[in-house]
PDB file of N, CA and C in Angstrom:
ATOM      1  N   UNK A   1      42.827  41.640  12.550  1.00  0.00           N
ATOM      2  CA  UNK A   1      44.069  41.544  13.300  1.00  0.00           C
ATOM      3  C   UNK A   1      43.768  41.944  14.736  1.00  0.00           C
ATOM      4  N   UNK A   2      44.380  41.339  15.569  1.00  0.00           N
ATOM      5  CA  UNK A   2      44.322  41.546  16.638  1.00  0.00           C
ATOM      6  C   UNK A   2      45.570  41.381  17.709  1.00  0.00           C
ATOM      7  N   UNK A   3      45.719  42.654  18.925  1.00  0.00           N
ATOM      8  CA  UNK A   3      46.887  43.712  19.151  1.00  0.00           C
ATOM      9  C   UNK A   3      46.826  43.080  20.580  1.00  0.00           C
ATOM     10  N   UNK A   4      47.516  42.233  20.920  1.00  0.00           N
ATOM     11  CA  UNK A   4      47.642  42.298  22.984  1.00  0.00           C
ATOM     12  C   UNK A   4      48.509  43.351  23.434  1.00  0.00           C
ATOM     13  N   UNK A   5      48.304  43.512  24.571  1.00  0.00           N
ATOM     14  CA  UNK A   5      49.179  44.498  25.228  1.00  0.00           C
ATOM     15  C   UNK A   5      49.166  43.930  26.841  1.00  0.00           C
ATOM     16  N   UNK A   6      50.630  43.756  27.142  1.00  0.00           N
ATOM     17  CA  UNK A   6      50.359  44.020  28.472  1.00  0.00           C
ATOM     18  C   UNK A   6      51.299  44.916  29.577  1.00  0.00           C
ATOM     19  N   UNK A   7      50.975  45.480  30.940  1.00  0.00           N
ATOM     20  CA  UNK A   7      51.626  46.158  31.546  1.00  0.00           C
ATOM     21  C   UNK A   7      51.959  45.375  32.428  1.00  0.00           C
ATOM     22  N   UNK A   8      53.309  44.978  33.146  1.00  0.00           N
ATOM     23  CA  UNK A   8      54.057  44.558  34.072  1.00  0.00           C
ATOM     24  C   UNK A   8      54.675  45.042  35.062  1.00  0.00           C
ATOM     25  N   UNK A   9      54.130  44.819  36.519  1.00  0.00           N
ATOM     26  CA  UNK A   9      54.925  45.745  37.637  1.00  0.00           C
ATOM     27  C   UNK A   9      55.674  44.612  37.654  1.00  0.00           C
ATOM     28  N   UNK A  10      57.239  45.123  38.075  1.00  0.00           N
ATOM     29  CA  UNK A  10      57.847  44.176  38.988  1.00  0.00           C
ATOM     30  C   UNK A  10      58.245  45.121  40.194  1.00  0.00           C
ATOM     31  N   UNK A  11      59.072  44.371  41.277  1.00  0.00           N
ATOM     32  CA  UNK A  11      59.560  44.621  42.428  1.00  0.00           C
ATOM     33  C   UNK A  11      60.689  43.859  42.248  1.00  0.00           C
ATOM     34  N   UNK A  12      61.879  44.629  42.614  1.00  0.00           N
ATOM     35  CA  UNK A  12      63.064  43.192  42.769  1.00  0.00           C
ATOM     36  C   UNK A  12      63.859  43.772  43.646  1.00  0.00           C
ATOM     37  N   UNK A  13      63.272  42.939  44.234  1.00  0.00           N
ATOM     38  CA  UNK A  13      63.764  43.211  46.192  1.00  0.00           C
ATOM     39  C   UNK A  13      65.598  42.923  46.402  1.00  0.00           C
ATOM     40  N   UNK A  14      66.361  42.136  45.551  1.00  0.00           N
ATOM     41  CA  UNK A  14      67.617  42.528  45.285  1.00  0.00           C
ATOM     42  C   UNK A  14      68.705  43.120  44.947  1.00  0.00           C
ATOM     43  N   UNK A  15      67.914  44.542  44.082  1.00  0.00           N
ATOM     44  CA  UNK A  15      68.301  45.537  43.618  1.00  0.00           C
ATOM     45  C   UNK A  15      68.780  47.014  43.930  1.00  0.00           C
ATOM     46  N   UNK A  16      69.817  46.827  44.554  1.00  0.00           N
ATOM     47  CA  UNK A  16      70.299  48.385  45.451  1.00  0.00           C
ATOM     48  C   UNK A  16      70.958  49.243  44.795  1.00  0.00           C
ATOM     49  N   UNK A  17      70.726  49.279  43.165  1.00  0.00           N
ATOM     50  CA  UNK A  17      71.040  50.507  43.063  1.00  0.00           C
ATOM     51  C   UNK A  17      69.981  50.293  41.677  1.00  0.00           C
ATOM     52  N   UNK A  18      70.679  51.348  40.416  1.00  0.00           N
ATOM     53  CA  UNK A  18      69.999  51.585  39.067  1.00  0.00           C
ATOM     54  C   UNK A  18      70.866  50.340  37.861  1.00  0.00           C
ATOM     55  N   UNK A  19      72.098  50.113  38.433  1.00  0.00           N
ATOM     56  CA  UNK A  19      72.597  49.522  37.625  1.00  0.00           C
ATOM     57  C   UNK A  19      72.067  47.589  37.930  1.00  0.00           C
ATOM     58  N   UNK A  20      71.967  47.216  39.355  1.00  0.00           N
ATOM     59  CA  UNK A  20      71.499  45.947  39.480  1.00  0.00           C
ATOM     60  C   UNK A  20      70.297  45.787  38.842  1.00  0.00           C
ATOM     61  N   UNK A  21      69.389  47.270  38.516  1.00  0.00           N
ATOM     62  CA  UNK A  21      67.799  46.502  37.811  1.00  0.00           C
ATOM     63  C   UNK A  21      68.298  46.587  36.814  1.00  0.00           C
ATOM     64  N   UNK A  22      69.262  47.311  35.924  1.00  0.00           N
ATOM     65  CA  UNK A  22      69.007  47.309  34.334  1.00  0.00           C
ATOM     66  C   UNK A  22      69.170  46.059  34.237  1.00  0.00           C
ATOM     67  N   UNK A  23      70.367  45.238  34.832  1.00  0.00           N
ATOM     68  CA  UNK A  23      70.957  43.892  34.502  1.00  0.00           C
ATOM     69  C   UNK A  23      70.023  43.128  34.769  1.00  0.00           C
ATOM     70  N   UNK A  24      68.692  43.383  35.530  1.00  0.00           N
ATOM     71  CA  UNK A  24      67.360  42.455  35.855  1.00  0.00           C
ATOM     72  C   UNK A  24      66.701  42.285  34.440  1.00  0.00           C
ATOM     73  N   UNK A  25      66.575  43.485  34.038  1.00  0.00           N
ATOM     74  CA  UNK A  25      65.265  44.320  33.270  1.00  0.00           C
ATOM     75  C   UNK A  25      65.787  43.330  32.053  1.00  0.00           C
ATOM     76  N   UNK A  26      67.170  44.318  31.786  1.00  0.00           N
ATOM     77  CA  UNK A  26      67.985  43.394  30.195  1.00  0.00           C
ATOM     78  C   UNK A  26      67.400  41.790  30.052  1.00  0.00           C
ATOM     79  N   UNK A  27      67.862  41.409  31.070  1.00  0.00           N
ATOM     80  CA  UNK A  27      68.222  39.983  31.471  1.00  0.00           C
ATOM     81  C   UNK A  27      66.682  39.580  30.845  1.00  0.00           C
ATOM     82  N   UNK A  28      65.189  40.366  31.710  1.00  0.00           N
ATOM     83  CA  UNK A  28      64.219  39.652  31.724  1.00  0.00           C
ATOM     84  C   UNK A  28      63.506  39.435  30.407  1.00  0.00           C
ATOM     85  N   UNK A  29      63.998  40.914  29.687  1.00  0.00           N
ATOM     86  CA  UNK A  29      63.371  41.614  28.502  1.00  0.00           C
ATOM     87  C   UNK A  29      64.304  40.739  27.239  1.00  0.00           C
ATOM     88  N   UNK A  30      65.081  40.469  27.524  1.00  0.00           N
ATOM     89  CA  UNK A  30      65.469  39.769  26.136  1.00  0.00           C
ATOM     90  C   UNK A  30      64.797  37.523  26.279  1.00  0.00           C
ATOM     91  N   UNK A  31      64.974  37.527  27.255  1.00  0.00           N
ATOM     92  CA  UNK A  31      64.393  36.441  27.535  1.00  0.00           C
ATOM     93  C   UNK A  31      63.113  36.043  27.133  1.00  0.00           C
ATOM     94  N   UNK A  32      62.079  36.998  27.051  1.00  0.00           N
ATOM     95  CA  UNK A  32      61.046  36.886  26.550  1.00  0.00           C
ATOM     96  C   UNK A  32      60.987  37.248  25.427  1.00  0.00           C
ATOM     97  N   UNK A  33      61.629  38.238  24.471  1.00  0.00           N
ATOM     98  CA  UNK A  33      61.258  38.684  23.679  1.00  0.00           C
ATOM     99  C   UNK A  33      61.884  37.497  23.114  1.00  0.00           C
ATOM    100  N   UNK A  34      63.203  36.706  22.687  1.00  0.00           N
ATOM    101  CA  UNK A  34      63.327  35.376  22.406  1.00  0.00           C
ATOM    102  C   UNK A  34      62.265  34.017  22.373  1.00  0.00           C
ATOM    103  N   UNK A  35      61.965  33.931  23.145  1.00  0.00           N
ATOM    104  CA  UNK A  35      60.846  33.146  23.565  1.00  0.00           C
ATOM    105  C   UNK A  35      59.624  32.818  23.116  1.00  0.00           C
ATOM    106  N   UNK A  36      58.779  34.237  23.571  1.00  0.00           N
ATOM    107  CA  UNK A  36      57.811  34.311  22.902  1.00  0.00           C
ATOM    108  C   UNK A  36      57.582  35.351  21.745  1.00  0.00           C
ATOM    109  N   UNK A  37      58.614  36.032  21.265  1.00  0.00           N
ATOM    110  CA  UNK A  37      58.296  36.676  19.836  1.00  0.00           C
ATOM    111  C   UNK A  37      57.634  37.748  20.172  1.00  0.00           C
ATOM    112  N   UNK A  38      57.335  38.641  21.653  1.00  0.00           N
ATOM    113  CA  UNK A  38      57.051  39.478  21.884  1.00  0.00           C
ATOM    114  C   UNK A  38      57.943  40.997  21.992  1.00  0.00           C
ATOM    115  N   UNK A  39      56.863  42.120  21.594  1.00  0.00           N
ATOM    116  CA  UNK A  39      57.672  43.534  21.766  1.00  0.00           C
ATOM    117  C   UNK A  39      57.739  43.552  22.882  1.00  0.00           C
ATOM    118  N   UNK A  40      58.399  44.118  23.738  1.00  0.00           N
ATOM    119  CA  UNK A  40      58.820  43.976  24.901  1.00  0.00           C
ATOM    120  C   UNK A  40      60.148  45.793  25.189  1.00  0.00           C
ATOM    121  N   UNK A  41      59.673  46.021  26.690  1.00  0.00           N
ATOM    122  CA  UNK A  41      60.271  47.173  26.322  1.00  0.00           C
ATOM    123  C   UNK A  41      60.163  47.817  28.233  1.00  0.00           C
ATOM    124  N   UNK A  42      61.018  48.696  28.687  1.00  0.00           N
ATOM    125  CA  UNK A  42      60.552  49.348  30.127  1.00  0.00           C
ATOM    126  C   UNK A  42      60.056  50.137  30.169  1.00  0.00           C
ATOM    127  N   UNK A  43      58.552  50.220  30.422  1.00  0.00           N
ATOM    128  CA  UNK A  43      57.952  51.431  29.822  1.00  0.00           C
ATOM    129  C   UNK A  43      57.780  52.866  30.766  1.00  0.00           C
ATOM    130  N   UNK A  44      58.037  52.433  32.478  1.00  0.00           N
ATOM    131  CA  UNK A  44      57.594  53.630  32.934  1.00  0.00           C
ATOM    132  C   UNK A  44      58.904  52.998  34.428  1.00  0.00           C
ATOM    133  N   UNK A  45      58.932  53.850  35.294  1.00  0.00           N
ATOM    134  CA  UNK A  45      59.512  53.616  36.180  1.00  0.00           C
ATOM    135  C   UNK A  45      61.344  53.432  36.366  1.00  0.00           C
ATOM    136  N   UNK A  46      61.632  53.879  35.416  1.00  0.00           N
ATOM    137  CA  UNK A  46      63.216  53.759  35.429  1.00  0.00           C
ATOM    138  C   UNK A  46      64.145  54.340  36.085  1.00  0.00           C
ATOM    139  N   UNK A  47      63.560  55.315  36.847  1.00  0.00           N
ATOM    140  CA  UNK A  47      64.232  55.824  37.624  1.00  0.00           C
ATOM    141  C   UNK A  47      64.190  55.595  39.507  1.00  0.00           C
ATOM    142  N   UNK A  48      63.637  53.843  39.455  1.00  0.00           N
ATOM    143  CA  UNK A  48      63.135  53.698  40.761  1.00  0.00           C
ATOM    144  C   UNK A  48      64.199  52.271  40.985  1.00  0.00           C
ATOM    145  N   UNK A  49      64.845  52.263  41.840  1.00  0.00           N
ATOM    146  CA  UNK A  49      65.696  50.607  41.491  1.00  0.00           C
ATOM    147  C   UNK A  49      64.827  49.385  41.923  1.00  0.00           C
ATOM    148  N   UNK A  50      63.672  49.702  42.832  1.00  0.00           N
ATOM    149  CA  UNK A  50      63.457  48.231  42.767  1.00  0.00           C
ATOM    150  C   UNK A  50      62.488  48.152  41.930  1.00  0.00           C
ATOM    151  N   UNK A  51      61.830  48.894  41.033  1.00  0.00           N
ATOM    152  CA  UNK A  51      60.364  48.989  40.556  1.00  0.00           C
ATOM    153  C   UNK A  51      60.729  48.666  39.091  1.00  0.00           C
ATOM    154  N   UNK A  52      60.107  47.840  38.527  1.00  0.00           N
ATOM    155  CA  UNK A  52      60.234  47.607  36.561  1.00  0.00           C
ATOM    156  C   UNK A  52      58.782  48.165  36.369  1.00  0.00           C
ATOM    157  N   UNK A  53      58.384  49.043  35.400  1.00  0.00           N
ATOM    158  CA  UNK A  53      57.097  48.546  34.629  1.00  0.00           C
ATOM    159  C   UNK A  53      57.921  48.119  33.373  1.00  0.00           C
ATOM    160  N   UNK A  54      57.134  46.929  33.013  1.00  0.00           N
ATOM    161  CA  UNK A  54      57.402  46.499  31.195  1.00  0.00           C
ATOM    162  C   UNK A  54      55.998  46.175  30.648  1.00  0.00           C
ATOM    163  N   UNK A  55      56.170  46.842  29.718  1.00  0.00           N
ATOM    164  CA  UNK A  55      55.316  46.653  28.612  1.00  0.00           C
ATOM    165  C   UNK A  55      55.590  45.252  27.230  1.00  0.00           C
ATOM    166  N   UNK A  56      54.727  44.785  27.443  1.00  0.00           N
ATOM    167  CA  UNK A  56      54.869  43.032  25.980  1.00  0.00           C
ATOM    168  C   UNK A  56      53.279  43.707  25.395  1.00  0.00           C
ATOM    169  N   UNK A  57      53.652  43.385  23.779  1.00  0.00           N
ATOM    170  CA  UNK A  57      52.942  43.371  23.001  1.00  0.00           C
ATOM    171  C   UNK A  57      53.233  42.651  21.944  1.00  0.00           C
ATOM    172  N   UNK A  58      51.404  42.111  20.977  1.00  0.00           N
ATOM    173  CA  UNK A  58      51.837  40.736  20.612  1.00  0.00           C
ATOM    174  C   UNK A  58      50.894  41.187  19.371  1.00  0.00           C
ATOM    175  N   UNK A  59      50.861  40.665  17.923  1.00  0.00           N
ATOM    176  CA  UNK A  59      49.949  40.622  17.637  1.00  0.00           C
ATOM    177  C   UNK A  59      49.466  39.281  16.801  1.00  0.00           C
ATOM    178  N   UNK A  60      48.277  38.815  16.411  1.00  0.00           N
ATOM    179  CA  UNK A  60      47.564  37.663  16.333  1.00  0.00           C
ATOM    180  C   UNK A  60      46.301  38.135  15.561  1.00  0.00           C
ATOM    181  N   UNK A  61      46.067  36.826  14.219  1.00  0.00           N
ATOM    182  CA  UNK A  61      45.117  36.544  14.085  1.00  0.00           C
ATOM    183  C   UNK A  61      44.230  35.942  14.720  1.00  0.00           C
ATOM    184  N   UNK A  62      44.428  35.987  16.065  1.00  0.00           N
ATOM    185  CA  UNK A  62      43.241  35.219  16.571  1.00  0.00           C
ATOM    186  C   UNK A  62      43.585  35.848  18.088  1.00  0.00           C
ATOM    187  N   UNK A  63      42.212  36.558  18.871  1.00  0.00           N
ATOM    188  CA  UNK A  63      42.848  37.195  20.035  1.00  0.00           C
ATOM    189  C   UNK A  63      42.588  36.567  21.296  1.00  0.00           C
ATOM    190  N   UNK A  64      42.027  35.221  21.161  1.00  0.00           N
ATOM    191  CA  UNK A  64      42.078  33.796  22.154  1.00  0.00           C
ATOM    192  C   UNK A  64      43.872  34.135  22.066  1.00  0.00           C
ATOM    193  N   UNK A  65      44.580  33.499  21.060  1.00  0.00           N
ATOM    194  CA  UNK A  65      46.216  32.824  20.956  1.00  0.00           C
ATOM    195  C   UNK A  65      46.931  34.363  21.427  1.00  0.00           C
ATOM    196  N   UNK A  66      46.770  35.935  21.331  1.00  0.00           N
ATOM    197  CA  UNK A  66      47.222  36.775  21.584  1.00  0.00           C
ATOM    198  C   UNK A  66      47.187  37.143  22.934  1.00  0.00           C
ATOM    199  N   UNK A  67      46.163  36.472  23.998  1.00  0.00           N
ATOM    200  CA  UNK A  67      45.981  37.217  25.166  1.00  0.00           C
ATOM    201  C   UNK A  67      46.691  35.646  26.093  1.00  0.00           C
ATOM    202  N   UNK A  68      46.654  34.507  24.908  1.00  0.00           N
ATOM    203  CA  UNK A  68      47.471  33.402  26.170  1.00  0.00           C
ATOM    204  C   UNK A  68      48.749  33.515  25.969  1.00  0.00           C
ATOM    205  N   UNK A  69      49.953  34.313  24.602  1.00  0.00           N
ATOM    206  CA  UNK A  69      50.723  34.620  24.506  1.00  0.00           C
ATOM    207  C   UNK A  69      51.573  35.209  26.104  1.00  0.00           C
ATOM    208  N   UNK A  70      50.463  36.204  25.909  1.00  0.00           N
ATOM    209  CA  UNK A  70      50.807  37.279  26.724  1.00  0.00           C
ATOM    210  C   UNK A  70      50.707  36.475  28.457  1.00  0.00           C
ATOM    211  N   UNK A  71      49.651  36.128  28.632  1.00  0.00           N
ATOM    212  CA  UNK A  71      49.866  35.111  30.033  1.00  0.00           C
ATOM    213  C   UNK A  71      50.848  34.317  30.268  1.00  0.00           C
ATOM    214  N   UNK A  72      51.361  33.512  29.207  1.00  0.00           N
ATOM    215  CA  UNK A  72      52.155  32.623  29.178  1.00  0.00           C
ATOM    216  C   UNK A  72      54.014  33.272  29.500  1.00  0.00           C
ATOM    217  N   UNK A  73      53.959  34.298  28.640  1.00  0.00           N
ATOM    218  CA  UNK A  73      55.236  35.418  28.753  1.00  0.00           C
ATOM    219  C   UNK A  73      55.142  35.787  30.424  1.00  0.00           C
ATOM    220  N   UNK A  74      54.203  36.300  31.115  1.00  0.00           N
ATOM    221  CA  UNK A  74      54.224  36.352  32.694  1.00  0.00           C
ATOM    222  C   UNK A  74      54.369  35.792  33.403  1.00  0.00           C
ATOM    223  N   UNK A  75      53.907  34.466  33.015  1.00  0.00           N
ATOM    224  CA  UNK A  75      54.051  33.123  33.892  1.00  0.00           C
ATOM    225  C   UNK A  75      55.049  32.479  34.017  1.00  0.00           C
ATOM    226  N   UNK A  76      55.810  32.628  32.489  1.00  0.00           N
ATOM    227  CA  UNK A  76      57.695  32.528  32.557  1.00  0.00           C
ATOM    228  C   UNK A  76      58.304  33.117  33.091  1.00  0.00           C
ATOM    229  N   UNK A  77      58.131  34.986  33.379  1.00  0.00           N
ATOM    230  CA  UNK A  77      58.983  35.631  33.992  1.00  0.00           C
ATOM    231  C   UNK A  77      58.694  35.437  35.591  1.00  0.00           C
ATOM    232  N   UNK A  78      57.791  35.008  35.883  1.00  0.00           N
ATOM    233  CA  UNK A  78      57.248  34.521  37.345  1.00  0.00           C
ATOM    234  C   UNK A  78      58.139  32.882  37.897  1.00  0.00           C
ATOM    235  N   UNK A  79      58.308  32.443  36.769  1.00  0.00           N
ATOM    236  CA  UNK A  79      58.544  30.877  37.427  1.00  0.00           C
ATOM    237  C   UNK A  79      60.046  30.653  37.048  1.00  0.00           C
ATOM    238  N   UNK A  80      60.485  31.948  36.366  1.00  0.00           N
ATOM    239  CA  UNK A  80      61.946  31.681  35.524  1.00  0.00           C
ATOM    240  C   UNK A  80      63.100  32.281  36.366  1.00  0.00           C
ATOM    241  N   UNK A  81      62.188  33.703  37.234  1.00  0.00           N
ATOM    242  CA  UNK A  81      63.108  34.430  37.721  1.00  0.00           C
ATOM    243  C   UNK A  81      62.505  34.523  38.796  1.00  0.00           C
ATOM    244  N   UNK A  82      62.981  33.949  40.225  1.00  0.00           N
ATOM    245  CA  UNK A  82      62.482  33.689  41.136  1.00  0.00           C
ATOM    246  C   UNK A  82      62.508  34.961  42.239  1.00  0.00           C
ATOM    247  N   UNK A  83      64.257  36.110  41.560  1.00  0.00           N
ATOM    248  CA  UNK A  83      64.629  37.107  42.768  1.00  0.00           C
ATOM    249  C   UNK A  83      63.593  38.386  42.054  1.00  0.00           C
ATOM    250  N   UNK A  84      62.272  37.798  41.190  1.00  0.00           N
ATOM    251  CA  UNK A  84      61.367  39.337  40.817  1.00  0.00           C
ATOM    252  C   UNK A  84      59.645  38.518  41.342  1.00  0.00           C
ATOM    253  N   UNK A  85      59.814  39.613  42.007  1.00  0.00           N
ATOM    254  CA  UNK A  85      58.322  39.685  41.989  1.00  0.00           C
ATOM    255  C   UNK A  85      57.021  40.096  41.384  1.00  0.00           C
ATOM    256  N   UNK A  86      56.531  40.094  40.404  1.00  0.00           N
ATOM    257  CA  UNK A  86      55.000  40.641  39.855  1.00  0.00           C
ATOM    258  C   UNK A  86      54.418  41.045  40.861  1.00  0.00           C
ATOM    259  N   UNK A  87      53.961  41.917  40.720  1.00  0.00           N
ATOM    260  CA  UNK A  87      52.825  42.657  41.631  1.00  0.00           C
ATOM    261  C   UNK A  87      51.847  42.854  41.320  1.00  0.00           C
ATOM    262  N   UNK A  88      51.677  43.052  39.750  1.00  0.00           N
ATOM    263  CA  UNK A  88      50.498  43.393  38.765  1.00  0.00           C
ATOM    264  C   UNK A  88      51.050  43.477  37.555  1.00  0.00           C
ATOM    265  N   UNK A  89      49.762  42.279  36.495  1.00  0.00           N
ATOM    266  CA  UNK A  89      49.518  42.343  35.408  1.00  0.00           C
ATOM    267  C   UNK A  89      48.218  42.735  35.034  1.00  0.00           C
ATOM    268  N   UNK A  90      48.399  43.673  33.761  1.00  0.00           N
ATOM    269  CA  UNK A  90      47.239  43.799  33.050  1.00  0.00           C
ATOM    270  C   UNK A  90      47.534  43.875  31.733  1.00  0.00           C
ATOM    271  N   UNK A  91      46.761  42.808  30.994  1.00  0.00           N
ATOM    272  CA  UNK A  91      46.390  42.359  29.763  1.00  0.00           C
ATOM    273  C   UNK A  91      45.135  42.790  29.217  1.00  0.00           C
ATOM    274  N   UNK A  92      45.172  43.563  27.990  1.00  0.00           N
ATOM    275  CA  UNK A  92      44.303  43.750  27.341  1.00  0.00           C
ATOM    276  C   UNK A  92      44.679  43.220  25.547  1.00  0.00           C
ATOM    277  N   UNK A  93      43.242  43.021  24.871  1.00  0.00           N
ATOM    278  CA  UNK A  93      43.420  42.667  23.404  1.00  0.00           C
ATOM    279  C   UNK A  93      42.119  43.633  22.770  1.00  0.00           C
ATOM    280  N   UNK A  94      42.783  44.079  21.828  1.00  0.00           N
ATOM    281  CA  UNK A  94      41.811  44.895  20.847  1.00  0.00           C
ATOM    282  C   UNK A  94      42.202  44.684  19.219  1.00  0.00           C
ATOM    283  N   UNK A  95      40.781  44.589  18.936  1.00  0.00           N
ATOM    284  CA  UNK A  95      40.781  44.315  17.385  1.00  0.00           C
ATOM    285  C   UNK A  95      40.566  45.028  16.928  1.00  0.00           C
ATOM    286  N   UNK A  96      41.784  45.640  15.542  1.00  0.00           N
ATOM    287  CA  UNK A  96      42.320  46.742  14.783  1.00  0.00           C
ATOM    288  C   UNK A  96      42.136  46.495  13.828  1.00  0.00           C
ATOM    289  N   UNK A  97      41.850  47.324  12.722  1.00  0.00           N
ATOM    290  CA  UNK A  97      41.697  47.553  11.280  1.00  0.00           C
ATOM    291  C   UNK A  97      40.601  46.099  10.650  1.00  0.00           C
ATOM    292  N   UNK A  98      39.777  46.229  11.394  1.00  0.00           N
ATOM    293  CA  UNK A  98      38.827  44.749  10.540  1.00  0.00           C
ATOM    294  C   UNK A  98      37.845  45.788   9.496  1.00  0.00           C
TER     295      UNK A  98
END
């Protein structure tokens, strides 16, 4: 079995207070997790309004299909939601319990 993980900065330069990102975050985080069948979650930064970190995690028999999951989930929130910016992704895959 094999575990993707990835960490997501955003920036959302539209966001002037705490309540305009949740309605970002909600918005972005259920969108994907629909989508692509990913855990999905805000993992650090919540107390900053323009800043998201999110965390997506995936898992796969095969960790080629787990790490394009995970690209593919970024590349939607990049081309889907035009008022967020990515700043940094990092994707990692590790193989568990073989």
């Amino acid at each position: 079995m094999h575990v993707g993980a990835c960490q997501m900065r955003l920036h959302l330069p539209e966001s002037h207070s705490l309540k305009d990102k949740r309605q970002v975050v909600k918005s972005v985080l259920a969108r994907v997790r629909e989508r692509f069948e990913v855990a999905a979650a805000e993992v650090d930064d919540q107390d900053v309004w323009q800043v998201a970190t999110l965390g997506l995690a995936y898992a796969s028999g095969d960790a080629g299909h787990a790490e394009d999951v995970l690209n593919h989930a970024a590349r939607y929130i990049e081309e889907s939601r035009p008022d967020v910016e990515i700043t940094d992704v990092r994707i990692e895959v590790q193989s568990v319990l073989d």
